[in-house]
PDB file of N, CA and C in Angstrom:
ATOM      1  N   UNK A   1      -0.665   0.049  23.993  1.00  0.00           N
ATOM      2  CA  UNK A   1      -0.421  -0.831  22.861  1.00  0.00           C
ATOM      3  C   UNK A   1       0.723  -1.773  23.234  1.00  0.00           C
ATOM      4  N   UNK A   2       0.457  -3.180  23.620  1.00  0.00           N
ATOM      5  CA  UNK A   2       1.748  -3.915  23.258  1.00  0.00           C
ATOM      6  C   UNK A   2       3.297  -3.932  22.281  1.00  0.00           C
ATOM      7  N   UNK A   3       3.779  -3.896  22.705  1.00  0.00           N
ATOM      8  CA  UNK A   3       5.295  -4.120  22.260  1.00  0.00           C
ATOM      9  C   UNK A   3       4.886  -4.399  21.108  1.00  0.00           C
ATOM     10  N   UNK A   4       4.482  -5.667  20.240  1.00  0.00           N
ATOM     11  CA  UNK A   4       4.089  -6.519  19.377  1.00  0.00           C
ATOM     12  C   UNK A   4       3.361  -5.719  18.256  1.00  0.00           C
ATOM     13  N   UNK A   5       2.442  -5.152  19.033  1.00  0.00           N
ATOM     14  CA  UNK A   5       1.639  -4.381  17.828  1.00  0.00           C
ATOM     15  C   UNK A   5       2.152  -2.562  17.501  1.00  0.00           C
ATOM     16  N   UNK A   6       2.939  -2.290  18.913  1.00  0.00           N
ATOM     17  CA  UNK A   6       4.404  -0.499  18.297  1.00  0.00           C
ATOM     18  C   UNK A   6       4.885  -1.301  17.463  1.00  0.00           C
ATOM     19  N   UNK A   7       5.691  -2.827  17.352  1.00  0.00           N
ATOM     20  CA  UNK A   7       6.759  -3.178  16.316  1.00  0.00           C
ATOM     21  C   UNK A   7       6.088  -3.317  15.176  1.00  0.00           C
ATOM     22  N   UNK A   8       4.463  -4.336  15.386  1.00  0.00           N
ATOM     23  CA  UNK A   8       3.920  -4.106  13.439  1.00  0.00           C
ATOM     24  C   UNK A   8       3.441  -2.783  13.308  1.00  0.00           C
ATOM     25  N   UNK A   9       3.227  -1.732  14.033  1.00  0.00           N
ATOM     26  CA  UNK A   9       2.545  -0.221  13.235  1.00  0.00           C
ATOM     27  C   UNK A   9       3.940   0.291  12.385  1.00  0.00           C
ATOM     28  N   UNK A  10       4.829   0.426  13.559  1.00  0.00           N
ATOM     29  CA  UNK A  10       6.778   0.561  12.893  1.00  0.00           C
ATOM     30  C   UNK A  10       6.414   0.100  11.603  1.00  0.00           C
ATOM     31  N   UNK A  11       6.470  -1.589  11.403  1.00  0.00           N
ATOM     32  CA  UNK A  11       7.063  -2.000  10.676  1.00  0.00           C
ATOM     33  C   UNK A  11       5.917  -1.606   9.183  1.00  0.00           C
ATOM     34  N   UNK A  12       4.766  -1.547   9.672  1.00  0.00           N
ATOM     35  CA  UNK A  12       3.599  -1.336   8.909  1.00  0.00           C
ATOM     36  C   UNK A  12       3.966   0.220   7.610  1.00  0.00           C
ATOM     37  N   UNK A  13       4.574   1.158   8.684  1.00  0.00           N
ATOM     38  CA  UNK A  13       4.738   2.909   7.965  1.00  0.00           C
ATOM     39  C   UNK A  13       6.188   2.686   7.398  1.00  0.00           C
ATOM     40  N   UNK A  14       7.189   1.508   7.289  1.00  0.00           N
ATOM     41  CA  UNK A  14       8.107   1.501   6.685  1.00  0.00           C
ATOM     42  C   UNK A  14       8.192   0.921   5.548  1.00  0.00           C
ATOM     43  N   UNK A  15       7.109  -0.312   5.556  1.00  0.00           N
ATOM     44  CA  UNK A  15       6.529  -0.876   4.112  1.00  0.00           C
ATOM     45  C   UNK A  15       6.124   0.246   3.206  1.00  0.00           C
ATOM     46  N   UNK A  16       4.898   0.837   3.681  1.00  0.00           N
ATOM     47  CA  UNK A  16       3.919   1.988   3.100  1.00  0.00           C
ATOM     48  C   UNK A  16       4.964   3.196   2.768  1.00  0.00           C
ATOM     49  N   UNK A  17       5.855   3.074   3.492  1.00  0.00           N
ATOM     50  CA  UNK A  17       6.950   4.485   2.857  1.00  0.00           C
ATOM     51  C   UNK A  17       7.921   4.048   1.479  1.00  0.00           C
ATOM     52  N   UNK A  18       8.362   2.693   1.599  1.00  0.00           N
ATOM     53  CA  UNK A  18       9.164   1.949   0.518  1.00  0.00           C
ATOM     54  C   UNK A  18       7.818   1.535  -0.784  1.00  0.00           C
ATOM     55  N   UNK A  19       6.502   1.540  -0.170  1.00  0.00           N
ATOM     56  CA  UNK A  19       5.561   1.008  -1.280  1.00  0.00           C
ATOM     57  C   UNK A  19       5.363   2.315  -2.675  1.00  0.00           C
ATOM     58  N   UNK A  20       5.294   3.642  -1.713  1.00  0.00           N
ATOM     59  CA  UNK A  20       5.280   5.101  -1.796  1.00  0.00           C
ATOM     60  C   UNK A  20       6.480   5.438  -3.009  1.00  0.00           C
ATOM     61  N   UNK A  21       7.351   5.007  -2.312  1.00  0.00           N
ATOM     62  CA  UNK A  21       8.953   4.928  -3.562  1.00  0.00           C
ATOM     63  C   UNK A  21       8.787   4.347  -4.215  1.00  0.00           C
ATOM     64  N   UNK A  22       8.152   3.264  -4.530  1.00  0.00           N
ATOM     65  CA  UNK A  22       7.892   2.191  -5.606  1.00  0.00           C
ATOM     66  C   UNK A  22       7.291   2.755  -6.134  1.00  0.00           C
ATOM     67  N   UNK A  23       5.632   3.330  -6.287  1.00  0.00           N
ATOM     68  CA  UNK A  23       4.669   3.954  -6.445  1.00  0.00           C
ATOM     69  C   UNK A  23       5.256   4.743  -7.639  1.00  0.00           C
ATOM     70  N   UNK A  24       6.112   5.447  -7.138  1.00  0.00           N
ATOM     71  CA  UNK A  24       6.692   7.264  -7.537  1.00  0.00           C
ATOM     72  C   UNK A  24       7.374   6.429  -8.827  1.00  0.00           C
ATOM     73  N   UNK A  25       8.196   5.770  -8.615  1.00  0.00           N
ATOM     74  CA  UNK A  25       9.264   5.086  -9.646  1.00  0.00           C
ATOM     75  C   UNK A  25       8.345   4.434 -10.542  1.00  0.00           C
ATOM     76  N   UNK A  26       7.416   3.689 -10.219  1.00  0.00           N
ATOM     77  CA  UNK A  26       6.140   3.130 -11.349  1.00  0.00           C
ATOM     78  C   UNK A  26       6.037   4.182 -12.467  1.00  0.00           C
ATOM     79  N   UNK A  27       5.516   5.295 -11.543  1.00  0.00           N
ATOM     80  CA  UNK A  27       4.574   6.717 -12.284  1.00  0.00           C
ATOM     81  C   UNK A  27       5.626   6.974 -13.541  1.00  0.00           C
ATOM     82  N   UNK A  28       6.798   7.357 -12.884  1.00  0.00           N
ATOM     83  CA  UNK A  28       8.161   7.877 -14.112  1.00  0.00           C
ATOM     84  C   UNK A  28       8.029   7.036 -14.625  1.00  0.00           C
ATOM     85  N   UNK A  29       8.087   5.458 -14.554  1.00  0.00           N
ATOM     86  CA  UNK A  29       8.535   4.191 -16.062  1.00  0.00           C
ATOM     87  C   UNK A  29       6.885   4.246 -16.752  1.00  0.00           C
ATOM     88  N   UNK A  30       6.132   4.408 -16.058  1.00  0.00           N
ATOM     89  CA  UNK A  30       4.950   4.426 -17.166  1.00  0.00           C
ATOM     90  C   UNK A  30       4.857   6.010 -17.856  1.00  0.00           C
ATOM     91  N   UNK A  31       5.053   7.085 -17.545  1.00  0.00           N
ATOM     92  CA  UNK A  31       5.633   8.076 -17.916  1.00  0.00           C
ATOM     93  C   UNK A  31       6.398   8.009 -19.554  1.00  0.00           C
ATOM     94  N   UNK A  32       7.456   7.577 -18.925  1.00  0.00           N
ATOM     95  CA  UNK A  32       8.800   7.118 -19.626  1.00  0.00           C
ATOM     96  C   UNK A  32       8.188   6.559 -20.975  1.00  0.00           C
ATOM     97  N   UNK A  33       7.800   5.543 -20.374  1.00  0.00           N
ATOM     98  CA  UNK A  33       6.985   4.778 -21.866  1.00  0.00           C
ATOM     99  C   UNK A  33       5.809   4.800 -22.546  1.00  0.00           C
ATOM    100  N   UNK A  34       4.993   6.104 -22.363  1.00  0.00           N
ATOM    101  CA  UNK A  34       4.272   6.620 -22.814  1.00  0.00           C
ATOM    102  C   UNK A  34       4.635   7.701 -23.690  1.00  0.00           C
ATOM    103  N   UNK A  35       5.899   8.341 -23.431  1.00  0.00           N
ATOM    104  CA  UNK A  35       6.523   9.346 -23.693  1.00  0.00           C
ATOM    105  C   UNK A  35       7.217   8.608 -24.957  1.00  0.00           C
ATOM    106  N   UNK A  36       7.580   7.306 -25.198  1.00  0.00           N
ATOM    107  CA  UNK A  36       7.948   6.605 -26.182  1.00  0.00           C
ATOM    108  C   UNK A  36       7.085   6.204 -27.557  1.00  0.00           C
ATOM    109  N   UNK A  37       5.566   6.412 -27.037  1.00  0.00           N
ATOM    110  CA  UNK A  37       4.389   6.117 -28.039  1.00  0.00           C
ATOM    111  C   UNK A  37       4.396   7.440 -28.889  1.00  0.00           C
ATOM    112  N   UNK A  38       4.397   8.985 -28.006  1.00  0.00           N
ATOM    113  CA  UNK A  38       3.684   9.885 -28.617  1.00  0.00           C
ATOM    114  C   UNK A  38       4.129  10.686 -27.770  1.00  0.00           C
ATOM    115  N   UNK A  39       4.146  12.020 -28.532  1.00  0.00           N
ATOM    116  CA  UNK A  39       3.690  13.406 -27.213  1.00  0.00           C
ATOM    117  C   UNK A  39       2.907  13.352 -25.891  1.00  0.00           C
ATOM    118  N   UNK A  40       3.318  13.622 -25.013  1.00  0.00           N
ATOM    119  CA  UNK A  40       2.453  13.624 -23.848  1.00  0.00           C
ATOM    120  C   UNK A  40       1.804  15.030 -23.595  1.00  0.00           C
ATOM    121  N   UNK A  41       0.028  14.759 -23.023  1.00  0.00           N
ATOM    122  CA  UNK A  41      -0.373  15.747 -23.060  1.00  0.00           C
ATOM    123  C   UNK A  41      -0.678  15.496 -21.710  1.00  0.00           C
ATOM    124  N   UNK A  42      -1.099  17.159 -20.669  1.00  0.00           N
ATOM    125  CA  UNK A  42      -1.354  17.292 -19.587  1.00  0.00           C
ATOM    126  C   UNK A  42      -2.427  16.476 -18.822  1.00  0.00           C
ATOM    127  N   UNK A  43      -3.307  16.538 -19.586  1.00  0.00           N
ATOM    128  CA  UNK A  43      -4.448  15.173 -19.492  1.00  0.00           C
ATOM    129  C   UNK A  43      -3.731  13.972 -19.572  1.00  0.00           C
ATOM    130  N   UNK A  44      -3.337  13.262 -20.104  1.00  0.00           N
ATOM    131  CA  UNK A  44      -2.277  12.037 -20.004  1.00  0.00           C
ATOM    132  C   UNK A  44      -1.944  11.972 -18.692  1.00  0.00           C
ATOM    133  N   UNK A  45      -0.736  12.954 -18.414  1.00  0.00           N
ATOM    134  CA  UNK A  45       0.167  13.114 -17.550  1.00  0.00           C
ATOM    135  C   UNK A  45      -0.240  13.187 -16.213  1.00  0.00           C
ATOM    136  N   UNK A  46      -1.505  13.520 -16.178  1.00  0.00           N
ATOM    137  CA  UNK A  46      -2.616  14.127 -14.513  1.00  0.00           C
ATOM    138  C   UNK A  46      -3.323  12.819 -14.776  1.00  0.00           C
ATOM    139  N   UNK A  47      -3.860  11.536 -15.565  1.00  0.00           N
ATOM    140  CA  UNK A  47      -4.363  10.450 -15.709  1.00  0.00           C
ATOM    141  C   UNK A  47      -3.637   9.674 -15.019  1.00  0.00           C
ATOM    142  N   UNK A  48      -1.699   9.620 -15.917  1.00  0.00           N
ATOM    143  CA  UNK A  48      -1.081   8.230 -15.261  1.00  0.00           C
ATOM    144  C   UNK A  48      -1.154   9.037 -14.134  1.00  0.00           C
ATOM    145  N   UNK A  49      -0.597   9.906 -13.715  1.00  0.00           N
ATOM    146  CA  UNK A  49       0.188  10.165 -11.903  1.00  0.00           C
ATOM    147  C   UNK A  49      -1.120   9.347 -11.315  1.00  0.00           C
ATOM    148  N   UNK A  50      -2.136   9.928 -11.244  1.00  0.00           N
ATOM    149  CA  UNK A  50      -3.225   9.409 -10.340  1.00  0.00           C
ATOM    150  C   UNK A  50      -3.452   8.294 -10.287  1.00  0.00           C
ATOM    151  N   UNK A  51      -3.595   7.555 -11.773  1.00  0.00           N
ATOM    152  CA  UNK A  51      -4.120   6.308 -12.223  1.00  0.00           C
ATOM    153  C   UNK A  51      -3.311   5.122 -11.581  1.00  0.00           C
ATOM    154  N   UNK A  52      -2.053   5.416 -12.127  1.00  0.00           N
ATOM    155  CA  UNK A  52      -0.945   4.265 -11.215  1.00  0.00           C
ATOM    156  C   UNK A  52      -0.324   4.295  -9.865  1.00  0.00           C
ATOM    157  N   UNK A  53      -0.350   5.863  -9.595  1.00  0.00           N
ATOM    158  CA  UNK A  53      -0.120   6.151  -7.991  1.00  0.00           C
ATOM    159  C   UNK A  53      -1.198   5.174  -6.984  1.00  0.00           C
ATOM    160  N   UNK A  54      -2.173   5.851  -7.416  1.00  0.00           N
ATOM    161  CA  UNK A  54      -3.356   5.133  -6.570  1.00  0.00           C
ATOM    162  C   UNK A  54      -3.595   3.790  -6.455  1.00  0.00           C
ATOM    163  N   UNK A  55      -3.617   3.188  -7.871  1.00  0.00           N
ATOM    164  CA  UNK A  55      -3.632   2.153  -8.310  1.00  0.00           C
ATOM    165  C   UNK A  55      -2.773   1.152  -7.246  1.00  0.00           C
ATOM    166  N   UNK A  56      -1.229   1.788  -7.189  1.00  0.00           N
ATOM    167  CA  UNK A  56      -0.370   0.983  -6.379  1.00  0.00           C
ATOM    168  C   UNK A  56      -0.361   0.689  -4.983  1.00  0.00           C
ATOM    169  N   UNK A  57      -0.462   2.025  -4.730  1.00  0.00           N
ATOM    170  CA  UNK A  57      -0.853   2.189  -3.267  1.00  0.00           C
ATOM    171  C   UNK A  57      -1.942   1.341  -2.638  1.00  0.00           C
ATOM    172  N   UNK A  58      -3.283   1.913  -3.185  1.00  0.00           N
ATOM    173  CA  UNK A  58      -4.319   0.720  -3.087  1.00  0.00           C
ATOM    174  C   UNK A  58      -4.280  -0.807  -3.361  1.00  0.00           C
ATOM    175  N   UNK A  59      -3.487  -0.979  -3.799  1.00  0.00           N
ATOM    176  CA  UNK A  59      -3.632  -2.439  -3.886  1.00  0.00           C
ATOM    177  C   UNK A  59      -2.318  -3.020  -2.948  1.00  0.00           C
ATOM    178  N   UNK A  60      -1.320  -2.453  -2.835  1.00  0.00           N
ATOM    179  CA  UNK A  60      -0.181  -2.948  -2.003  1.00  0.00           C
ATOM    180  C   UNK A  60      -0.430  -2.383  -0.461  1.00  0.00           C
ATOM    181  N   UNK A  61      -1.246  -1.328  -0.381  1.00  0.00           N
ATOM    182  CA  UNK A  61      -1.691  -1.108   0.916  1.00  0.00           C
ATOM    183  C   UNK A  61      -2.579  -1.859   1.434  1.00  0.00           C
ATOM    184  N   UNK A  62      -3.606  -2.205   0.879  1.00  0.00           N
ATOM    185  CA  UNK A  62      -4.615  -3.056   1.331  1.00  0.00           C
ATOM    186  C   UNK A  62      -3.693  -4.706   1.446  1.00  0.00           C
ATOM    187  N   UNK A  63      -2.760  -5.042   0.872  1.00  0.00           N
ATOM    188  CA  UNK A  63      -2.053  -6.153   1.501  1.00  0.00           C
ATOM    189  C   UNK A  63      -0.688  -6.060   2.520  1.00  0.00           C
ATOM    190  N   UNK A  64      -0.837  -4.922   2.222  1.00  0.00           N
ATOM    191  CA  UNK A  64      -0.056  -4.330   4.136  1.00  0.00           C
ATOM    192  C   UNK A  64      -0.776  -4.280   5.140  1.00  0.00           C
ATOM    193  N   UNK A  65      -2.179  -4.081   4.906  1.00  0.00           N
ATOM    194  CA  UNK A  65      -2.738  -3.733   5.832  1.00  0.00           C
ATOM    195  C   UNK A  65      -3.517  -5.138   6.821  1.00  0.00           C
ATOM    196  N   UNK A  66      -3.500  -6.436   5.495  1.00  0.00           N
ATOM    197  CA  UNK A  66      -3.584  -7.637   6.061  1.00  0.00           C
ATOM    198  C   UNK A  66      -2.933  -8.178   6.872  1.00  0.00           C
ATOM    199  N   UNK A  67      -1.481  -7.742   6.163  1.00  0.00           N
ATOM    200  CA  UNK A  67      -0.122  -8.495   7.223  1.00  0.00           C
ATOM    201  C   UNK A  67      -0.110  -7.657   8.352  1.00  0.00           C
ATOM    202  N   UNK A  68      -0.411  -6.318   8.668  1.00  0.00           N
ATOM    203  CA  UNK A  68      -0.094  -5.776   9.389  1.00  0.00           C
ATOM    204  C   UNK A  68      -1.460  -6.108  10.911  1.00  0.00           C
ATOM    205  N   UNK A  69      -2.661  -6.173  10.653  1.00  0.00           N
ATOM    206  CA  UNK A  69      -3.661  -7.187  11.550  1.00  0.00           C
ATOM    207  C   UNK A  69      -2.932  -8.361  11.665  1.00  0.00           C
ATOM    208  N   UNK A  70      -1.970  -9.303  10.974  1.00  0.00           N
ATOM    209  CA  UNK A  70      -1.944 -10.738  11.444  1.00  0.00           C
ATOM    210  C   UNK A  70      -1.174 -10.172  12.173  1.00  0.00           C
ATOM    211  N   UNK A  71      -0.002  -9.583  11.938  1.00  0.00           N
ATOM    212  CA  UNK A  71       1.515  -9.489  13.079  1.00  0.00           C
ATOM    213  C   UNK A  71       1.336  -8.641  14.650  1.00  0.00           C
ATOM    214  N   UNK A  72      -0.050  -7.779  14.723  1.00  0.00           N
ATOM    215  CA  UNK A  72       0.072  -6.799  15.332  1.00  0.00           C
ATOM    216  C   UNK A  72      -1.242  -8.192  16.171  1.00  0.00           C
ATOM    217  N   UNK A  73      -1.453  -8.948  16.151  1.00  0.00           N
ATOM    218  CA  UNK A  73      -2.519  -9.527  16.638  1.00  0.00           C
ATOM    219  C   UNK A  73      -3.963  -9.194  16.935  1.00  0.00           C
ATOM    220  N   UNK A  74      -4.635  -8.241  16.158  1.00  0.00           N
ATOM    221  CA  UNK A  74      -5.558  -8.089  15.916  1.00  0.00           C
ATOM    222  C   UNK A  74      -6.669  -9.303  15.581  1.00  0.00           C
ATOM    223  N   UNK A  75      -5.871  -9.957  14.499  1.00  0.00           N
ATOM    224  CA  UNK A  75      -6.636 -10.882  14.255  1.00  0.00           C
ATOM    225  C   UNK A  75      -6.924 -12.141  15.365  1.00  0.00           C
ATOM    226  N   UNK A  76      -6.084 -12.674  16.299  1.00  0.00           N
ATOM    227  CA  UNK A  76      -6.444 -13.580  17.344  1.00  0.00           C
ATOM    228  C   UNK A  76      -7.189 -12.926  18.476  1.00  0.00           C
ATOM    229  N   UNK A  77      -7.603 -11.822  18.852  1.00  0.00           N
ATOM    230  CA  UNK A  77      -8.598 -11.098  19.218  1.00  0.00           C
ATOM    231  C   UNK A  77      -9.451 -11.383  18.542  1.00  0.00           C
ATOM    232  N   UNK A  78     -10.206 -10.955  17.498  1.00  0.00           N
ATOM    233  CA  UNK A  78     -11.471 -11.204  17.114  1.00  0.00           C
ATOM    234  C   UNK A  78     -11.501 -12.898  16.827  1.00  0.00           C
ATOM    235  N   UNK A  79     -10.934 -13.875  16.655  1.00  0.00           N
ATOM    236  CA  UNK A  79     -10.731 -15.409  17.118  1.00  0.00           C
ATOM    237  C   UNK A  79     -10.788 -15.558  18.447  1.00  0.00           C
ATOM    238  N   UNK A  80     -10.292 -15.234  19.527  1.00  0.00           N
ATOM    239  CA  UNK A  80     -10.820 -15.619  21.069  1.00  0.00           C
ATOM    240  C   UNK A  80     -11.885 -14.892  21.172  1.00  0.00           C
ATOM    241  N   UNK A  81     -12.178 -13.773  20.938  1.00  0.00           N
ATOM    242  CA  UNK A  81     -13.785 -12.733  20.939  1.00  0.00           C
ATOM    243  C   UNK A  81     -15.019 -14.022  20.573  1.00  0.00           C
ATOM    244  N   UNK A  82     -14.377 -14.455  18.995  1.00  0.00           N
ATOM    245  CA  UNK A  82     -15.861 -15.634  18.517  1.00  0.00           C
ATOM    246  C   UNK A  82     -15.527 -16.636  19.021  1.00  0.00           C
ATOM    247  N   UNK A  83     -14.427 -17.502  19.849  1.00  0.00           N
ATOM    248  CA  UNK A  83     -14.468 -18.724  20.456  1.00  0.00           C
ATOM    249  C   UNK A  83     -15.294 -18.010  21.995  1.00  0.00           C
ATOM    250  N   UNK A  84     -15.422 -17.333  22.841  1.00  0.00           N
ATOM    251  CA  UNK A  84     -15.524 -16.997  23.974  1.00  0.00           C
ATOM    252  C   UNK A  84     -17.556 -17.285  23.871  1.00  0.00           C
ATOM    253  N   UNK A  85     -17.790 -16.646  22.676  1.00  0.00           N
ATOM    254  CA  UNK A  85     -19.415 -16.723  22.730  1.00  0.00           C
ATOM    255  C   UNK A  85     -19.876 -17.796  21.772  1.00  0.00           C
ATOM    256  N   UNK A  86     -19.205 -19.069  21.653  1.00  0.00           N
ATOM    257  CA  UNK A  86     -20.162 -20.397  21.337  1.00  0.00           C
ATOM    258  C   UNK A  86     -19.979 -21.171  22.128  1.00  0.00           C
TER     259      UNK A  86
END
């Protein structure tokens, strides 16, 4: 693996670890303010964790995972790959 693409995988699992903390801190404030409407019930509580955990992850991972093909050069590989065969 090039230099270039060890520094975006690095830099790739340090996003995804800070996205992870974000994630966690989401779960508690939607928590938090659910806990402000009404009683929370176990069903609730096993809904948000999953619902917004995932929620976050998936959507901020999948745009890590863009930046992380542009920086690691993945993507100008498959660009010289389709310039090479027209």
């Amino acid at each position: 693996m090039p230099q270039d693409r060890k520094t975006a995988a690095r830099e790739f699992r340090r996003v995804m670890m800070l996205v992870a903390v974000i994630a966690v801190l989401t779960v508690i404030g939607a928590l938090w303010a659910l806990s402000l409407i009404g009683p929370l019930t176990v069903h609730m509580v096993a809904a948000t964790i999953l619902g917004v955990f995932l929620s976050v992850m998936l959507g901020c991972g999948l745009f890590a995972a863009a930046f992380f093909s542009d920086k690691s050069g993945h993507d100008q590989d498959v660009t010289d790959a389709t310039r090479k065969r027209d």
